[in-house]
Every structure is written in structure tokens, then in C-alpha cells.
N, C-alpha and C. Protein backbone atom coordinates (compact mmCIF):
# COMPACT_ATOMS: atom_id res chain seq x y z
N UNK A 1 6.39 62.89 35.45
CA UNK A 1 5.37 61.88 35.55
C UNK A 1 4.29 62.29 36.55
N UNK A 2 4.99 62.86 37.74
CA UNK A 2 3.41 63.18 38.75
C UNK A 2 2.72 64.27 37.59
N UNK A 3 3.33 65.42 36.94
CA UNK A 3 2.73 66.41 36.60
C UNK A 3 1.56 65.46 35.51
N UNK A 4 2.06 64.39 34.63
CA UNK A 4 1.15 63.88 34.29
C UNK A 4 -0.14 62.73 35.10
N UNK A 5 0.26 62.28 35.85
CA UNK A 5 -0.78 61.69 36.85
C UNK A 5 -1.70 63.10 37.05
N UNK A 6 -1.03 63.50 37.73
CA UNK A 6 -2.18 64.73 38.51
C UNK A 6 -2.86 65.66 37.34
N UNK A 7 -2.98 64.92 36.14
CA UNK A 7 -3.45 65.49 34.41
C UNK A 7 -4.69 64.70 34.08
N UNK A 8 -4.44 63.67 34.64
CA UNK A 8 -5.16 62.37 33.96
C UNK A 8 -4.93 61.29 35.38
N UNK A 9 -5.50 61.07 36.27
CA UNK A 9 -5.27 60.19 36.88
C UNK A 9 -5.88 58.26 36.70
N UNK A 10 -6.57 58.86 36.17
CA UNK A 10 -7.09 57.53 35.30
C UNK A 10 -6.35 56.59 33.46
N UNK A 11 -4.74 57.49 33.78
CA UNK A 11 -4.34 56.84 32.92
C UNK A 11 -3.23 56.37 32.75
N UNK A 12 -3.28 54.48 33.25
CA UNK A 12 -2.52 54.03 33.13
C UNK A 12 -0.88 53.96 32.89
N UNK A 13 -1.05 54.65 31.36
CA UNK A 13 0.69 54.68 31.34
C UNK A 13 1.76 55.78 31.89
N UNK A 14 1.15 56.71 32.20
CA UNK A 14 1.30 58.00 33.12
C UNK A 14 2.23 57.20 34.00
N UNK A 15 1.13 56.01 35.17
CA UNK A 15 1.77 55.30 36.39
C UNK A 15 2.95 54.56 35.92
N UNK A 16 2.90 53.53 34.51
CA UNK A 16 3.98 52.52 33.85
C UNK A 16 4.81 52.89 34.36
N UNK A 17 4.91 54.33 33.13
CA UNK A 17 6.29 54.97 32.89
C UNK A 17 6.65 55.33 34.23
N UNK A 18 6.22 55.64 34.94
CA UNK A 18 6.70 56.37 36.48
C UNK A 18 7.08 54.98 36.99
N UNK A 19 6.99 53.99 37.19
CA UNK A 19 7.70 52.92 37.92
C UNK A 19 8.58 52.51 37.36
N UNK A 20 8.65 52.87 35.73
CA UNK A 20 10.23 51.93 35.22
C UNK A 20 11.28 52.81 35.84
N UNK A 21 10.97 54.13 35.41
CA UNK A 21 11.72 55.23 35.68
C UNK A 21 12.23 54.99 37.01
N UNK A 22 11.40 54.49 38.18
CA UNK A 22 12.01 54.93 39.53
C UNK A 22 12.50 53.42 39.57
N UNK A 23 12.35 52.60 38.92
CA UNK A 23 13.45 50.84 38.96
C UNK A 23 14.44 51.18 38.48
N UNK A 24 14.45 51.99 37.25
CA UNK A 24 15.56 52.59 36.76
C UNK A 24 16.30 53.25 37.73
N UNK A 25 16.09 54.25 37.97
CA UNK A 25 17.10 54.90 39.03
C UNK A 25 17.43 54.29 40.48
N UNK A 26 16.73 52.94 40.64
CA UNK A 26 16.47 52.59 41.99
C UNK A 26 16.26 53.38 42.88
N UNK A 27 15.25 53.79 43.09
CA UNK A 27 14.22 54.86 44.03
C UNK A 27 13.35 53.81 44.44
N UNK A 28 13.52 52.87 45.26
CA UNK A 28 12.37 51.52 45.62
C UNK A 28 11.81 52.33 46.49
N UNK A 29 12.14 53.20 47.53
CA UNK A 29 10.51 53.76 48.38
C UNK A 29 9.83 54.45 47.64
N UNK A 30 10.49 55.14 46.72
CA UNK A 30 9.12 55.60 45.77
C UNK A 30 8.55 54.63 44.71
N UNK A 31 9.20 53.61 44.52
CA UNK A 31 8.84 52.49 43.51
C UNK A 31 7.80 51.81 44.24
N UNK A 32 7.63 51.65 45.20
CA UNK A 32 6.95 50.72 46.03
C UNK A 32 5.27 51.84 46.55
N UNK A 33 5.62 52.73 46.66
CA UNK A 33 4.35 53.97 47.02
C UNK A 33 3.99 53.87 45.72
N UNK A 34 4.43 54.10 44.46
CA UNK A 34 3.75 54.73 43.33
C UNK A 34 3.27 53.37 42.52
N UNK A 35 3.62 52.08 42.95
CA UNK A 35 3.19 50.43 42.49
C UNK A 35 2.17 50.35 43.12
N UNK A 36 1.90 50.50 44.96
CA UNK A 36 0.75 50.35 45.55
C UNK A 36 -0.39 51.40 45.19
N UNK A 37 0.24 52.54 44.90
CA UNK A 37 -0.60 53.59 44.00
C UNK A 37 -1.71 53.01 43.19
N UNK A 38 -0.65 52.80 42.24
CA UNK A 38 -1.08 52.28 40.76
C UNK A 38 -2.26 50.80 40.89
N UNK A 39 -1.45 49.90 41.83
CA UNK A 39 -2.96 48.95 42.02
C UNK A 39 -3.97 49.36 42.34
N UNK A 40 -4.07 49.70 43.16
CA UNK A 40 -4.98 50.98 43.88
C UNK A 40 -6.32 51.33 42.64
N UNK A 41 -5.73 51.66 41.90
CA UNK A 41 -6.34 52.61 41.20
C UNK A 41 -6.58 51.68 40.04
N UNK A 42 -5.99 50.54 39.51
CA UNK A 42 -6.08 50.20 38.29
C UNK A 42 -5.93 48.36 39.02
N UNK A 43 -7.44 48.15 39.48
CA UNK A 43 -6.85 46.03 40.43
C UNK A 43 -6.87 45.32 39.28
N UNK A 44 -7.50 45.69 38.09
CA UNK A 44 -7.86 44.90 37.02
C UNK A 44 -6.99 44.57 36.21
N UNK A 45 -5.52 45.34 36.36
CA UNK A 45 -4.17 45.32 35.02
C UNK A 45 -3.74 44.27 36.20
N UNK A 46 -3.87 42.99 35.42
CA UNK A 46 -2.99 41.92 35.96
C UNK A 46 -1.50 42.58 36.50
N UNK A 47 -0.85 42.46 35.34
CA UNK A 47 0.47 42.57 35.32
C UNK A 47 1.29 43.60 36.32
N UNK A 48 0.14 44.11 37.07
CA UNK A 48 0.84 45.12 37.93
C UNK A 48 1.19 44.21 39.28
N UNK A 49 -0.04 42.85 39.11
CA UNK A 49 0.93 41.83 40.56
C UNK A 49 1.68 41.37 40.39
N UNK A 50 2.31 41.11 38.90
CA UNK A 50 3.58 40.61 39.08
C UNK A 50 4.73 41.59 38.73
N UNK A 51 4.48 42.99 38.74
CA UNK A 51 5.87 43.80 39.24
C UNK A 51 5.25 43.49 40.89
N UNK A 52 4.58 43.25 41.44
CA UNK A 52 4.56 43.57 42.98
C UNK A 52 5.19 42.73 43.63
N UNK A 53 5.08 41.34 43.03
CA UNK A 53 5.68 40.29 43.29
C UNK A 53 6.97 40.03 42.94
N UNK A 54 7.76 40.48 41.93
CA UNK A 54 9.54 40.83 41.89
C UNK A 54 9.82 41.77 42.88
N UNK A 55 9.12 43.13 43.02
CA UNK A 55 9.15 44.01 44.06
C UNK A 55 9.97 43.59 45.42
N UNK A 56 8.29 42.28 46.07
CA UNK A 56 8.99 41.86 47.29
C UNK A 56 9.83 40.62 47.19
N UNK A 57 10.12 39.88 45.97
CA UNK A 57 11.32 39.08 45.67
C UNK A 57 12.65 39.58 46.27
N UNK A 58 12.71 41.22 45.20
CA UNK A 58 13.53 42.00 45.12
C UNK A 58 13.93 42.41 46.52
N UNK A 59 13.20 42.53 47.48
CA UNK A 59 13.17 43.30 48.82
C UNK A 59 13.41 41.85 50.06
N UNK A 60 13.39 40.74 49.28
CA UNK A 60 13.91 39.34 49.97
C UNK A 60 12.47 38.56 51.03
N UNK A 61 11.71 39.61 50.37
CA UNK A 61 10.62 39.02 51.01
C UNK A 61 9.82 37.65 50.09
N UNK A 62 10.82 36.86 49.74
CA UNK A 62 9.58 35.52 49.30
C UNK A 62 8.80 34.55 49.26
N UNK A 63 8.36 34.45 50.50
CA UNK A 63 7.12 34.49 50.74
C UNK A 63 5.77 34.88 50.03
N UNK A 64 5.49 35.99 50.92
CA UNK A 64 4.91 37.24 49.99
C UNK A 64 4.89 37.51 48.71
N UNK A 65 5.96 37.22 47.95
CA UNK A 65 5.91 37.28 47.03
C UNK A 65 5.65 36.09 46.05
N UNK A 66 5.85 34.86 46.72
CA UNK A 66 4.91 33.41 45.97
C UNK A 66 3.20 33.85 45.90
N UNK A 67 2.64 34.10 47.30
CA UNK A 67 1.46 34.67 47.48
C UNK A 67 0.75 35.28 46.40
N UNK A 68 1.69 36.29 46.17
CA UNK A 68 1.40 37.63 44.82
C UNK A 68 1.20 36.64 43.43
N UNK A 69 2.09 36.30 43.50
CA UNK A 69 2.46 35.21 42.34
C UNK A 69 0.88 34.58 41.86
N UNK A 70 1.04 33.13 43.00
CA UNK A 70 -0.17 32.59 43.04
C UNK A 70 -1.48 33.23 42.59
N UNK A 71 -1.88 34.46 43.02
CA UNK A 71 -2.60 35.16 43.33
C UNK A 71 -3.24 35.26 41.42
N UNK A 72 -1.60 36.32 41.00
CA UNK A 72 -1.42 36.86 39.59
C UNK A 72 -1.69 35.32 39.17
N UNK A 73 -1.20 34.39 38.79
CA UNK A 73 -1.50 33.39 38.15
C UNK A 73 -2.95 32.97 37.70
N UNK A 74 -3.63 32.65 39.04
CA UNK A 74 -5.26 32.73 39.17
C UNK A 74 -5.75 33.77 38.97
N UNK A 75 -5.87 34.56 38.79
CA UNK A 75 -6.40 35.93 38.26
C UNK A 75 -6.08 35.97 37.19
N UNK A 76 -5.05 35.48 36.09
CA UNK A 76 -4.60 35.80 34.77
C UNK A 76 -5.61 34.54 34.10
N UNK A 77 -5.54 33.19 34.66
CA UNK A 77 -6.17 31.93 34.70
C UNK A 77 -7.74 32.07 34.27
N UNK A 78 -8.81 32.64 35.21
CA UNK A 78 -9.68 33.22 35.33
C UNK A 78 -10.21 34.09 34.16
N UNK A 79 -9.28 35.02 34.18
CA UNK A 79 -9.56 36.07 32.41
C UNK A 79 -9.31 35.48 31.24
N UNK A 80 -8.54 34.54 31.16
CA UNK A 80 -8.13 33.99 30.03
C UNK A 80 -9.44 32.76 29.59
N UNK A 81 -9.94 32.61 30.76
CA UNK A 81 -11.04 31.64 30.53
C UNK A 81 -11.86 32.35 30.11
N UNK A 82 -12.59 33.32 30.45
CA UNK A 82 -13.65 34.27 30.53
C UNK A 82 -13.53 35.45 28.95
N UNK A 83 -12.47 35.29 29.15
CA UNK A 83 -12.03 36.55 27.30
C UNK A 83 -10.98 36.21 26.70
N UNK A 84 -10.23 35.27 26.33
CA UNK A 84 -9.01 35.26 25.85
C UNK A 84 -8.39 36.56 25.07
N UNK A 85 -7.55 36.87 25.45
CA UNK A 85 -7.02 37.94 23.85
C UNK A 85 -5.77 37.79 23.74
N UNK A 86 -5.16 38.42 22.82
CA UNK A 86 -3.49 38.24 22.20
C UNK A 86 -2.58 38.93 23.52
N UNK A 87 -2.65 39.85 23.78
CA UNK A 87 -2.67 40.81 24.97
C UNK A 87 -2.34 39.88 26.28
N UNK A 88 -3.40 39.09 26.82
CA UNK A 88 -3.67 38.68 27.93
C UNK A 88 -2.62 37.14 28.04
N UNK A 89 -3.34 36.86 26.39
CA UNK A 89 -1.61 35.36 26.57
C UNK A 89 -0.18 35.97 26.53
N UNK A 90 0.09 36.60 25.79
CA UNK A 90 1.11 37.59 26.17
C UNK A 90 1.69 37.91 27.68
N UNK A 91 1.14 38.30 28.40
CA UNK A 91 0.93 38.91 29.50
C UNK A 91 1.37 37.43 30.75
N UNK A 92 0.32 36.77 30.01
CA UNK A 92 0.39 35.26 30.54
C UNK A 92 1.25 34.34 30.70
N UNK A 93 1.99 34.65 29.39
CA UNK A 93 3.22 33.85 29.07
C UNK A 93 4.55 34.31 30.12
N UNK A 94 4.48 35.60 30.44
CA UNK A 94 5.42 36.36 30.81
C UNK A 94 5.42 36.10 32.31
N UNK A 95 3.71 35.99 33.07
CA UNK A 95 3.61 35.68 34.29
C UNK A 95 4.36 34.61 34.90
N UNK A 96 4.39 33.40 34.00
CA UNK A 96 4.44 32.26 34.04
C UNK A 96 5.50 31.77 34.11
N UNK A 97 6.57 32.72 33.28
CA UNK A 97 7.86 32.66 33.63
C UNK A 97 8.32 33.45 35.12
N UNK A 98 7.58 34.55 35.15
CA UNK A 98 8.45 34.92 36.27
C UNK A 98 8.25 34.36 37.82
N UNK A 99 6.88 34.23 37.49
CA UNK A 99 6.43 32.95 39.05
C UNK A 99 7.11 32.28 38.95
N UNK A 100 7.75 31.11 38.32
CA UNK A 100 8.17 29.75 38.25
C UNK A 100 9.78 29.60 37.81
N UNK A 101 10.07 30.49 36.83
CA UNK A 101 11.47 30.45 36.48
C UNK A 101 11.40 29.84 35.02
N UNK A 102 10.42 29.44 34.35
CA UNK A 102 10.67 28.16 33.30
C UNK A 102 9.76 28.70 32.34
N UNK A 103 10.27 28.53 30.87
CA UNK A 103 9.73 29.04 29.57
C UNK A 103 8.32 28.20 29.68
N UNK A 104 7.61 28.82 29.37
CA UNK A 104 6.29 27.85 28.62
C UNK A 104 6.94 27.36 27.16
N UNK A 105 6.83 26.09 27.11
CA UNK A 105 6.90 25.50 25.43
C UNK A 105 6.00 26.33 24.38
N UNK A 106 6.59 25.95 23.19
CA UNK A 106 5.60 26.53 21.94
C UNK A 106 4.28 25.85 22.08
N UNK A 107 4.20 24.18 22.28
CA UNK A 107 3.27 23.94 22.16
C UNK A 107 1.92 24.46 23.09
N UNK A 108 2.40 24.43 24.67
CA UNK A 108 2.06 25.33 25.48
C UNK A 108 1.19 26.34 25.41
N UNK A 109 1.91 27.11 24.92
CA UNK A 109 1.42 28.44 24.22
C UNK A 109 0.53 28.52 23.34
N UNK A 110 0.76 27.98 21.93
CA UNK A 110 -0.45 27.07 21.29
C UNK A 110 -1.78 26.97 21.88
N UNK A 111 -1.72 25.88 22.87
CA UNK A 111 -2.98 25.50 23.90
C UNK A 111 -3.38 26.89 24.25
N UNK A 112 -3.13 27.84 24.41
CA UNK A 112 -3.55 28.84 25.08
C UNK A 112 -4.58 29.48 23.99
N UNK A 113 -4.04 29.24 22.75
CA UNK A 113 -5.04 29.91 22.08
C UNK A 113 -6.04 29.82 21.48
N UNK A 114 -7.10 30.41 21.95
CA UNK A 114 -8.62 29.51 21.42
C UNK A 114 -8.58 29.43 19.64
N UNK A 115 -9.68 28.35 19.29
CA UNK A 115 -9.64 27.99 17.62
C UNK A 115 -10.54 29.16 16.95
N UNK A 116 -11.32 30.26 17.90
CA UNK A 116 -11.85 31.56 17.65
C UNK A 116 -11.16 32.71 17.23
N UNK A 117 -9.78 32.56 17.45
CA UNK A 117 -9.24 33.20 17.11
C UNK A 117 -8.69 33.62 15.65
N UNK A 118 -8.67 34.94 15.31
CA UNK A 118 -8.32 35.01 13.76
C UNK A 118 -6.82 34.77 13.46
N UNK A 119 -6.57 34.86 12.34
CA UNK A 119 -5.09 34.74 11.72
C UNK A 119 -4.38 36.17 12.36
N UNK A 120 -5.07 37.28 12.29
CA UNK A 120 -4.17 38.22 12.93
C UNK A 120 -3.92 38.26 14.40
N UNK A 121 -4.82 37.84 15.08
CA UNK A 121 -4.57 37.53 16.13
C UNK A 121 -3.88 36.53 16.79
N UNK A 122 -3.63 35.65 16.03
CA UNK A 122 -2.43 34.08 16.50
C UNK A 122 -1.18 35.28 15.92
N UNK A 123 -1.25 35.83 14.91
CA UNK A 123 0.24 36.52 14.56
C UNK A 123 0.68 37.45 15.70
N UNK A 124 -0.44 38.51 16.44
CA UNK A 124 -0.35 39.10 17.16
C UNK A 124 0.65 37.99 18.42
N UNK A 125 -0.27 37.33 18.90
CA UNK A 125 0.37 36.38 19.92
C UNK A 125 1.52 36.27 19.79
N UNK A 126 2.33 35.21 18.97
CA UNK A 126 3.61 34.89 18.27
C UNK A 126 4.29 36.13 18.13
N UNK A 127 3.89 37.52 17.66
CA UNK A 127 5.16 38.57 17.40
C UNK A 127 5.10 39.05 18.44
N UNK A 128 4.29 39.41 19.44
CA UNK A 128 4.46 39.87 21.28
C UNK A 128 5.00 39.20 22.11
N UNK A 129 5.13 37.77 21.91
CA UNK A 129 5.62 37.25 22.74
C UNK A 129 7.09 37.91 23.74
N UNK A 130 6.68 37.37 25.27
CA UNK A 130 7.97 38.53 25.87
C UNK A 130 9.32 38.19 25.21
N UNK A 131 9.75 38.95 25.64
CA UNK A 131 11.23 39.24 25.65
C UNK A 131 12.10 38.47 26.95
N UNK A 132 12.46 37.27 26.47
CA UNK A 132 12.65 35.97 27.54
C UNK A 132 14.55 36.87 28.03
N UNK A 133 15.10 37.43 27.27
CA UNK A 133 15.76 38.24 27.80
C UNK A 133 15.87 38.73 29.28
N UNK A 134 14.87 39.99 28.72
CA UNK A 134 14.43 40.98 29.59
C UNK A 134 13.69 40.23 30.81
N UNK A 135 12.75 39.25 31.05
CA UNK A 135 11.96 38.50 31.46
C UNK A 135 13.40 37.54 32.74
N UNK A 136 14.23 37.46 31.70
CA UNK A 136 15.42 36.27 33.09
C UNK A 136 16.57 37.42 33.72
N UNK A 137 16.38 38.39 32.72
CA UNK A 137 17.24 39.46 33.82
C UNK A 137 16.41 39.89 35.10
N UNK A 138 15.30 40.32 35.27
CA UNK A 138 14.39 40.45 36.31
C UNK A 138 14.48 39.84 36.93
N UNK A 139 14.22 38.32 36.71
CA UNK A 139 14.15 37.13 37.31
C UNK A 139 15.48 37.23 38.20
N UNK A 140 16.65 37.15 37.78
CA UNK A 140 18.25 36.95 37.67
C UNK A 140 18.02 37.81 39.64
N UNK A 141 17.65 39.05 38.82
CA UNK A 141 17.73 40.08 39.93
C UNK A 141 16.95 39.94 41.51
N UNK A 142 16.03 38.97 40.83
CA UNK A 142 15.63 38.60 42.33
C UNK A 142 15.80 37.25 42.93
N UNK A 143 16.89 36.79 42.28
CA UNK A 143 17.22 35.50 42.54
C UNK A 143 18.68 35.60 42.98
N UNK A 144 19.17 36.61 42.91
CA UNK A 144 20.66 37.02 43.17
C UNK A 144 21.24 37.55 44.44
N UNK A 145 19.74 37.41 45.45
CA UNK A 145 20.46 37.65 46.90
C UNK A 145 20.56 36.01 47.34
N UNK A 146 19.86 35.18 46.90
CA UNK A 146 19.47 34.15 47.07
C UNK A 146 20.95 33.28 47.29
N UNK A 147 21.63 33.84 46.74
CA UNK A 147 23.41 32.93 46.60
C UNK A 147 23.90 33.35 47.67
């Protein structure tokens, strides 16, 4: 993964893949250098405050990590007003759970999506939707020093 950063440093999934990889192996000082990296370089990918914010969940700092939260929320809030896309409710939906703990409803979700939108794009929405799975194991994990 560095050999690809230091290829292309302006591209995104280069950094992704390099942080699942080091959550995967639990390497958090390098998970945590190559996350602050990655904002760094890319403030505009929402979704990178809310790995920052499980991060310091994860690290028992929560506090800090409501902050992040908050932060990601209003910033996701903001774009969604300004451009909606399938992508961004997506993204949105996922935030929303992990700040708070709690599914957004269908109808919910619904609301989110402007009446501009085409038929492929409400399908888009609906078949991306996260992976509420994957989404409460994360969660799980930073809620599990908490006991």
C-alpha cells in the first residue's frame, strides 16, 4: 500500500485499503498516522470522520469522539443539502448509525431523498444501503470496553 501511495498520492483508495488492512491486523499506531494522513490529504471524504471517530471510541476516548461525530453529522447534513446523491445518503445512513447506535427507519431514509431524483438512482440508494451487520459489529467494538 505505501508503494502505492507514494504512486499516486492523490488517490484515495490506495489510503482505504491501507487502513482496513492495518484494523485488520490491529496495527492502531499505524492505523491512526495513516487515518490522520488520509484526512489530511482528502477533508472533503466525509466518511473518513467517522472511522476517526470509532478510532477514538475504540481508544476509550469518547468524548472526542462525540465531537468527531457531531462534527461528521453536520458536515454530511450540509452536503446533502447542497448536492444530494445516492452515494452521500448511503454514507449518511451509515453515519447515523454509528454516532447514535439506532437504524434510521425506511421511511427516514425515504425523506432523504429528493423528488429529483431518477428511478436509478432511488434503486441505487435502496441496493447500497450499509451493511447494518458490519455497521453494529464496529459499533459492538467500541462499545465493549464500556461494560
Amino acid at each position: 500500500m505505501d508503494t502505492a501511495i507514494a504512486l499516486d498520492t492523490k488517490y484515495p483508495m490506495a489510503y482505504y485499503n491501507k487502513l482496513s488492512w492495518l484494523a485488520s491486523l490491529e496495527k492502531w499506531d499505524d492505523y491512526e498516522q495513516c487515518l490522520y494522513e488520509t484526512i489530511n490529504n482528502f477533508p472533503d471524504k466525509l466518511h473518513l470522520y467517522m472511522h476517526k471517530a470509532l478510532y477514538l471510541e475504540w481508544c476509550g476516548n469518547r468524548a472526542e469522539a462525540r465531537k468527531v461525530y457531531s462534527f461528521a453529522l453536520e458536515f454530511f447534513e450540509t452536503k446533502l443539502k447542497e448536492n444530494p446523491t445516492p452515494g452521500l445518503i448511503v454514507d449518511y445512513v451509515a453515519a447515523k448509525y454509528l454516532a447514535n447506535g439506532q437504524e434510521m427507519s425506511k421511511s427516514e431514509i425515504e425523506a432523504l431523498i429528493p423528488d429529483s431524483f431518477s428511478a436509478e438512482e432511488r434503486k441505487r440508494v435502496a441496493t447500497y444501503l450499509p451493511d447494518m451487520a458490519e455497521l453494529k459489529r464496529l459499533k459492538k467494538k467500541s462499545l465493549k470496553d464500556e461494560e
